[in-house]
N, C-alpha and C. Protein backbone atom coordinates (compact mmCIF):
# COMPACT_ATOMS: atom_id res chain seq x y z
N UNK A 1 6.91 68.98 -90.80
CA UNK A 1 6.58 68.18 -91.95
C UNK A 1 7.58 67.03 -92.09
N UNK A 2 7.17 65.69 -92.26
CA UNK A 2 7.97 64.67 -92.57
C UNK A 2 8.64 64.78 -94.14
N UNK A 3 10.08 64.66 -93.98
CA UNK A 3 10.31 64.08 -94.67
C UNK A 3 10.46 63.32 -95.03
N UNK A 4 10.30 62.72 -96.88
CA UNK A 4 10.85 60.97 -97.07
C UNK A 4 11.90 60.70 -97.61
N UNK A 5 11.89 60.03 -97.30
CA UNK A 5 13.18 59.30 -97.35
C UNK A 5 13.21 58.12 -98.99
N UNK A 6 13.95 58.08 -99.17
CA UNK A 6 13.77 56.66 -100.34
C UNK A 6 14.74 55.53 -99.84
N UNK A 7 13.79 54.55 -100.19
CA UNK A 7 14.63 53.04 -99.40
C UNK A 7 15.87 52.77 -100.23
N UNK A 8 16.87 51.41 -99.89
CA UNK A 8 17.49 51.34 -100.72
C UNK A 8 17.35 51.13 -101.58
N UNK A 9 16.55 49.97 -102.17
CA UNK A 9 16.15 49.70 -103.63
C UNK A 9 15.52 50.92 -104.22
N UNK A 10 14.81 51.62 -103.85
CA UNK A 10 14.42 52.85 -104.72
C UNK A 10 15.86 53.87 -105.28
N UNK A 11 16.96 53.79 -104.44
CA UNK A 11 18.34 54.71 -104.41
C UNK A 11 18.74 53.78 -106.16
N UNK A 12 18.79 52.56 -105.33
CA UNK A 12 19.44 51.80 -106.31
C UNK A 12 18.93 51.63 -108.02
N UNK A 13 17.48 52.00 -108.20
CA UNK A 13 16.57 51.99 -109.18
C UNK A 13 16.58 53.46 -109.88
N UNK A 14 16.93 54.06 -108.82
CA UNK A 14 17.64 55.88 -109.23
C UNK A 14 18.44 55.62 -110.23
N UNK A 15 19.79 54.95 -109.49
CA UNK A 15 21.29 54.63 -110.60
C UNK A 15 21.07 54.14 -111.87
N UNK A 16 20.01 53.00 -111.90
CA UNK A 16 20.27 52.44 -113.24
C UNK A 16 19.57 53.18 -113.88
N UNK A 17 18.28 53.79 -113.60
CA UNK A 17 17.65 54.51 -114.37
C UNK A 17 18.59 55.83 -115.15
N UNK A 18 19.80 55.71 -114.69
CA UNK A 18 20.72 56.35 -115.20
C UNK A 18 21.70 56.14 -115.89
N UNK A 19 21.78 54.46 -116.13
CA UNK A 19 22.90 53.90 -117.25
C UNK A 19 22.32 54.33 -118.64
N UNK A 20 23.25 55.12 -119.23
CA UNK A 20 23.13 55.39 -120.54
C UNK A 20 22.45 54.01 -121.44
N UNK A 21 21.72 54.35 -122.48
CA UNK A 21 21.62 53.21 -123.81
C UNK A 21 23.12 52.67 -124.05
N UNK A 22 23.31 51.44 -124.32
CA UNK A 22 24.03 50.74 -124.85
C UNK A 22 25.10 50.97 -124.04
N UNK A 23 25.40 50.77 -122.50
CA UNK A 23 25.97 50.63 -121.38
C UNK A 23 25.46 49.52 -120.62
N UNK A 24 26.68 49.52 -119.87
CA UNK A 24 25.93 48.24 -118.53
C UNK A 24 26.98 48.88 -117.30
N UNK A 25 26.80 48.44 -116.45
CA UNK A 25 27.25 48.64 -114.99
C UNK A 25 27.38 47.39 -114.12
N UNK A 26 27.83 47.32 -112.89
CA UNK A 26 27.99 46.16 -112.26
C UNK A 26 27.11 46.63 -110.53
N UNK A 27 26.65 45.17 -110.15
CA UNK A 27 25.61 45.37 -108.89
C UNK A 27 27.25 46.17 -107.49
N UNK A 28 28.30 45.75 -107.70
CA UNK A 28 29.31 46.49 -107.28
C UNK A 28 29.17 47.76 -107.12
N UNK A 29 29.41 48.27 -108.42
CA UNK A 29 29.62 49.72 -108.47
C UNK A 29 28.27 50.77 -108.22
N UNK A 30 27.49 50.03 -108.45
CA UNK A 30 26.01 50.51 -107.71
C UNK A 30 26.19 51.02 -106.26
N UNK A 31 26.49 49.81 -105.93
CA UNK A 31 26.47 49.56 -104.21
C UNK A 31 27.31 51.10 -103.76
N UNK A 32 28.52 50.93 -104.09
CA UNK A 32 30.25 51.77 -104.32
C UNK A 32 29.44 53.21 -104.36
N UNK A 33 28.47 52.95 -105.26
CA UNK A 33 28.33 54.85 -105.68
C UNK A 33 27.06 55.10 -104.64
N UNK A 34 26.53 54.01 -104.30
CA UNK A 34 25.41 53.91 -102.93
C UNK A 34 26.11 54.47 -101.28
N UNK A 35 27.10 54.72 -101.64
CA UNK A 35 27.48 54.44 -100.16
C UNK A 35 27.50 52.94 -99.16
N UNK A 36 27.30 51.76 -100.01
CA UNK A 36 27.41 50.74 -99.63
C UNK A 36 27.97 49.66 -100.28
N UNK A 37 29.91 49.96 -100.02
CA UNK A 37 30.08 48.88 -100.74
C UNK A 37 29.88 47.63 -100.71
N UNK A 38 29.76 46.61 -100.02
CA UNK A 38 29.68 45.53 -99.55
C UNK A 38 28.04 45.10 -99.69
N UNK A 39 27.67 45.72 -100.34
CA UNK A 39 26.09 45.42 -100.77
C UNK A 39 25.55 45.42 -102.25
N UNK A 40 26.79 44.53 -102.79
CA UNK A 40 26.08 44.52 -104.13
C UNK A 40 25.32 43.31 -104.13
N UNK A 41 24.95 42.24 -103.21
CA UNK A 41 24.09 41.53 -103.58
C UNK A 41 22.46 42.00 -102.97
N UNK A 42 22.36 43.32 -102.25
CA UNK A 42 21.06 43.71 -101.99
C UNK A 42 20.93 44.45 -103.25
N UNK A 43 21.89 44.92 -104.49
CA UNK A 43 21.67 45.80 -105.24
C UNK A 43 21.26 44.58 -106.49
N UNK A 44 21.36 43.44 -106.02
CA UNK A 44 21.15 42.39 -107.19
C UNK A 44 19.61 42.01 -106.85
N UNK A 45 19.10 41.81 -105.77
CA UNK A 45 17.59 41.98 -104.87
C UNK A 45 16.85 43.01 -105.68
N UNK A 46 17.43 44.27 -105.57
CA UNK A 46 16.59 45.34 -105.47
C UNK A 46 16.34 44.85 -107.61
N UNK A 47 17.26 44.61 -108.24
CA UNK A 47 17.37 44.19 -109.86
C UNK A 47 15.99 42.80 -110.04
N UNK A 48 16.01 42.06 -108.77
CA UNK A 48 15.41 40.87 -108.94
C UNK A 48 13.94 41.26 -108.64
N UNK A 49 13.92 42.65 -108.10
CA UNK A 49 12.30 43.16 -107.39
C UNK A 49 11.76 44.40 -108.49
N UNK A 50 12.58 44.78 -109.38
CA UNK A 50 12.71 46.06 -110.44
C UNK A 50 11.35 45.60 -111.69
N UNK A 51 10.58 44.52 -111.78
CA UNK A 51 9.84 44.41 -112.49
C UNK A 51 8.94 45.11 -112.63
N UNK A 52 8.42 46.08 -113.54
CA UNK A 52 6.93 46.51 -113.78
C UNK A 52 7.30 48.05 -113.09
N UNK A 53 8.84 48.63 -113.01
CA UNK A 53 9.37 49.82 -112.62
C UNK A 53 10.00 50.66 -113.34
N UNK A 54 9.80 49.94 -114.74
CA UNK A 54 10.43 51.37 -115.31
C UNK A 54 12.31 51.57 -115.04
N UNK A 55 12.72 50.33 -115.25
CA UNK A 55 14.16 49.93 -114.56
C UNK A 55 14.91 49.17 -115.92
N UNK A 56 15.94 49.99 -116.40
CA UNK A 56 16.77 49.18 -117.23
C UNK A 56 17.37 48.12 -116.10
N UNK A 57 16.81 46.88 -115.77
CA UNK A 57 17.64 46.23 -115.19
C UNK A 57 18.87 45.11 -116.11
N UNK A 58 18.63 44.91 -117.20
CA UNK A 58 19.46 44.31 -118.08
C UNK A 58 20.53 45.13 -118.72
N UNK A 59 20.51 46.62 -117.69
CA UNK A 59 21.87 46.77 -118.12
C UNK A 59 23.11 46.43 -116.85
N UNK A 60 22.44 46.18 -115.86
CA UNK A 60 23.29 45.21 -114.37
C UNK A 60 23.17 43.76 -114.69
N UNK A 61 25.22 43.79 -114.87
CA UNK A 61 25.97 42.60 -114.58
C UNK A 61 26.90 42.46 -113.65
N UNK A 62 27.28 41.43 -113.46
CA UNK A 62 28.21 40.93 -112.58
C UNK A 62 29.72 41.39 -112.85
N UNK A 63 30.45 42.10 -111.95
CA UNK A 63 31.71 42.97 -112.06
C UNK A 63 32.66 41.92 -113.42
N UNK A 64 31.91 41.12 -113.36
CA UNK A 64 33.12 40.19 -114.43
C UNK A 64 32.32 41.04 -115.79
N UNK A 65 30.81 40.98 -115.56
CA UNK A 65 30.14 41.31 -116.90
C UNK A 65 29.76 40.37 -117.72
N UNK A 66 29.25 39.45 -116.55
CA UNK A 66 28.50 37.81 -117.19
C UNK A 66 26.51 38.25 -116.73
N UNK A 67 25.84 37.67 -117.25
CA UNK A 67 24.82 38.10 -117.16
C UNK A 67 23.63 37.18 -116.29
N UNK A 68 24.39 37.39 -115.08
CA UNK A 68 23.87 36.23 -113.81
C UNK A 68 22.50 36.62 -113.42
N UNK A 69 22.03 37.94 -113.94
CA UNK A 69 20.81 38.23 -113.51
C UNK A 69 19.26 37.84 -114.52
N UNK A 70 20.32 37.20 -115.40
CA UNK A 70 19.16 36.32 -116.50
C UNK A 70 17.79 35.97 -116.33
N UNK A 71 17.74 35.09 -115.01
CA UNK A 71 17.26 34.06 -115.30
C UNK A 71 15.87 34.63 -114.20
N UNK A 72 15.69 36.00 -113.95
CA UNK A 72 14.89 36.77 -113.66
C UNK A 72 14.12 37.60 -114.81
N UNK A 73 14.25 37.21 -115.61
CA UNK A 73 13.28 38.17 -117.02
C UNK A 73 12.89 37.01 -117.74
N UNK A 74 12.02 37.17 -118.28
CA UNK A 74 10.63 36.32 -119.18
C UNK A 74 11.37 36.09 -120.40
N UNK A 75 11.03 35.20 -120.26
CA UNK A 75 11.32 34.11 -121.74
C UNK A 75 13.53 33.92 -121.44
N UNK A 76 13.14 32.92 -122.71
CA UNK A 76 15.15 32.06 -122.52
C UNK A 76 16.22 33.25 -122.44
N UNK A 77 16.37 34.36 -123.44
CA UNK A 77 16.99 35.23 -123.95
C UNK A 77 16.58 36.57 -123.64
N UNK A 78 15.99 37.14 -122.81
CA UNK A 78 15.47 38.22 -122.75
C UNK A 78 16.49 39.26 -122.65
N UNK A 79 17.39 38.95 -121.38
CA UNK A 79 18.34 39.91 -121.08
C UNK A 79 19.48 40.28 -122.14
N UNK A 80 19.73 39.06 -122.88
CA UNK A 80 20.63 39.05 -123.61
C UNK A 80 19.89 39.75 -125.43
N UNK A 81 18.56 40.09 -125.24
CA UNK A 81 18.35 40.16 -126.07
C UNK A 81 17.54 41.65 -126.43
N UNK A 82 17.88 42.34 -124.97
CA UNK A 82 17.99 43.53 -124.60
C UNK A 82 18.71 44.35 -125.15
N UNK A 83 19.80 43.83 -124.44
CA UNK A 83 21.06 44.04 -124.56
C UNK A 83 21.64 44.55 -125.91
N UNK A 84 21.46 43.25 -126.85
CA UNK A 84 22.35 43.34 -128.28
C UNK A 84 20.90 44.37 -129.08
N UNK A 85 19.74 44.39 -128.57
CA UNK A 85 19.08 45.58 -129.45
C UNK A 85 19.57 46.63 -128.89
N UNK A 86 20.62 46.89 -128.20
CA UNK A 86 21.43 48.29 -127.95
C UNK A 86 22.20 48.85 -127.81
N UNK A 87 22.61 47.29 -129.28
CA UNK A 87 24.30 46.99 -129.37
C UNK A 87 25.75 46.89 -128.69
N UNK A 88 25.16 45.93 -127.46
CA UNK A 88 26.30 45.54 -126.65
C UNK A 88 26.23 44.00 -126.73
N UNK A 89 27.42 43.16 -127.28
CA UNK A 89 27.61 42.24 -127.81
C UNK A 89 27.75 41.40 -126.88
N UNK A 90 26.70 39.95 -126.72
CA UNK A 90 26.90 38.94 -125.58
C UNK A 90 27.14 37.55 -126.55
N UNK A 91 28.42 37.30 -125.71
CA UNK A 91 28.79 35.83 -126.17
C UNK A 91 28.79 34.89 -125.31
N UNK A 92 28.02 33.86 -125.32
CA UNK A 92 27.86 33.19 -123.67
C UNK A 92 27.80 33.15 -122.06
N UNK A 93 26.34 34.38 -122.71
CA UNK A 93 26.20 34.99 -121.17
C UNK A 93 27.57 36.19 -120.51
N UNK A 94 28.31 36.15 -121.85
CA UNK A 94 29.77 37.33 -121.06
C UNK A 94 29.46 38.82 -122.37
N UNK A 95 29.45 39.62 -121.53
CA UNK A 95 29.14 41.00 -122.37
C UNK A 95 30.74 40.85 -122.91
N UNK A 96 31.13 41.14 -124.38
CA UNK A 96 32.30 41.44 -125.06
C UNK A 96 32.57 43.34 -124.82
N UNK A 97 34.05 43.43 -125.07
CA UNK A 97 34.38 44.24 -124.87
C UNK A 97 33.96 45.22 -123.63
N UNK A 98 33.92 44.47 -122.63
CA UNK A 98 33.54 44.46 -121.25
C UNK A 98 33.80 46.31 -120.88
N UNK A 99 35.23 46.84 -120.57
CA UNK A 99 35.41 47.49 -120.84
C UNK A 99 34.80 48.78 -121.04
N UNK A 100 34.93 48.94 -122.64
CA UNK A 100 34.50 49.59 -123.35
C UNK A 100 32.81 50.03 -122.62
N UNK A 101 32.17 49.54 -122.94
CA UNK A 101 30.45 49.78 -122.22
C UNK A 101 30.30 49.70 -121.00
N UNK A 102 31.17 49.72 -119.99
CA UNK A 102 31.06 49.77 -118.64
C UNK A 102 31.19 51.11 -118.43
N UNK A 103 29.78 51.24 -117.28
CA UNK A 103 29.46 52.90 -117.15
C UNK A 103 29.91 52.64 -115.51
N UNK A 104 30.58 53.47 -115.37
CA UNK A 104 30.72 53.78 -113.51
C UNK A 104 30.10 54.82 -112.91
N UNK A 105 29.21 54.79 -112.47
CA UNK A 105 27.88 55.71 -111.61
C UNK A 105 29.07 56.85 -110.68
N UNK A 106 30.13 55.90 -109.86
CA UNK A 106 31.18 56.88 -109.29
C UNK A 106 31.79 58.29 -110.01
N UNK A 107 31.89 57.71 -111.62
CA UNK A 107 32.41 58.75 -112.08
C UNK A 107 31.71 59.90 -113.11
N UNK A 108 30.35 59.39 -113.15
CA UNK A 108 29.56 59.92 -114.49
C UNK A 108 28.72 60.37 -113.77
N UNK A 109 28.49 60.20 -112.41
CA UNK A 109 27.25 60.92 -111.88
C UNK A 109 27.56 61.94 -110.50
């Protein structure tokens, strides 16, 4: 019997489907807890292909925790407006208290 396998973007759609409410994570630490560090920009792909999946993708930002993956969701404000309905505070595209709401998949899962 074959087994299947899940591609990367499906691995990667695993993780976020696992960031807590009112958390965010970085396409980094995805990759890191993927077994692939050096692939957080296929983990930013797999965020840019996550439409119509059932994918918190607006809780993946950029290790700084700027919200570069914007400009992939519908309408001006979407991501950012995600976001603060789940009370994580964005001030010019930069999540505040960065920190604090950063979930690491390495250590929580």
């Amino acid at each position: 019997m074959k087994q299947e396998t899940l591609s990367f973007f499906d691995k990667v759609y695993e993780v976020v489907k696992q960031i807590p409410y009112g958390r965010v994570t970085s396409y980094g630490a995805i990759a890191c807890y993927l077994g692939a560090a050096r692939s957080a920009r296929m983990v930013g792909y797999a965020m840019n292909g996550s439409h119509n999946k059932e994918v918190p993708a607006h809780r993946v930002v950029n290790r700084k925790g700027l919200l570069t993956g914007k400009h992939h969701f519908e309408g001006t404000n979407l991501m950012q407006q995600l976001l603060e309905s789940e009370g994580v505070e964005v001030v010019n595209n930069q999540i505040q208290n960065f920190e604090i709401v950063y979930w690491d998949p390495s250590k929580e899962l």
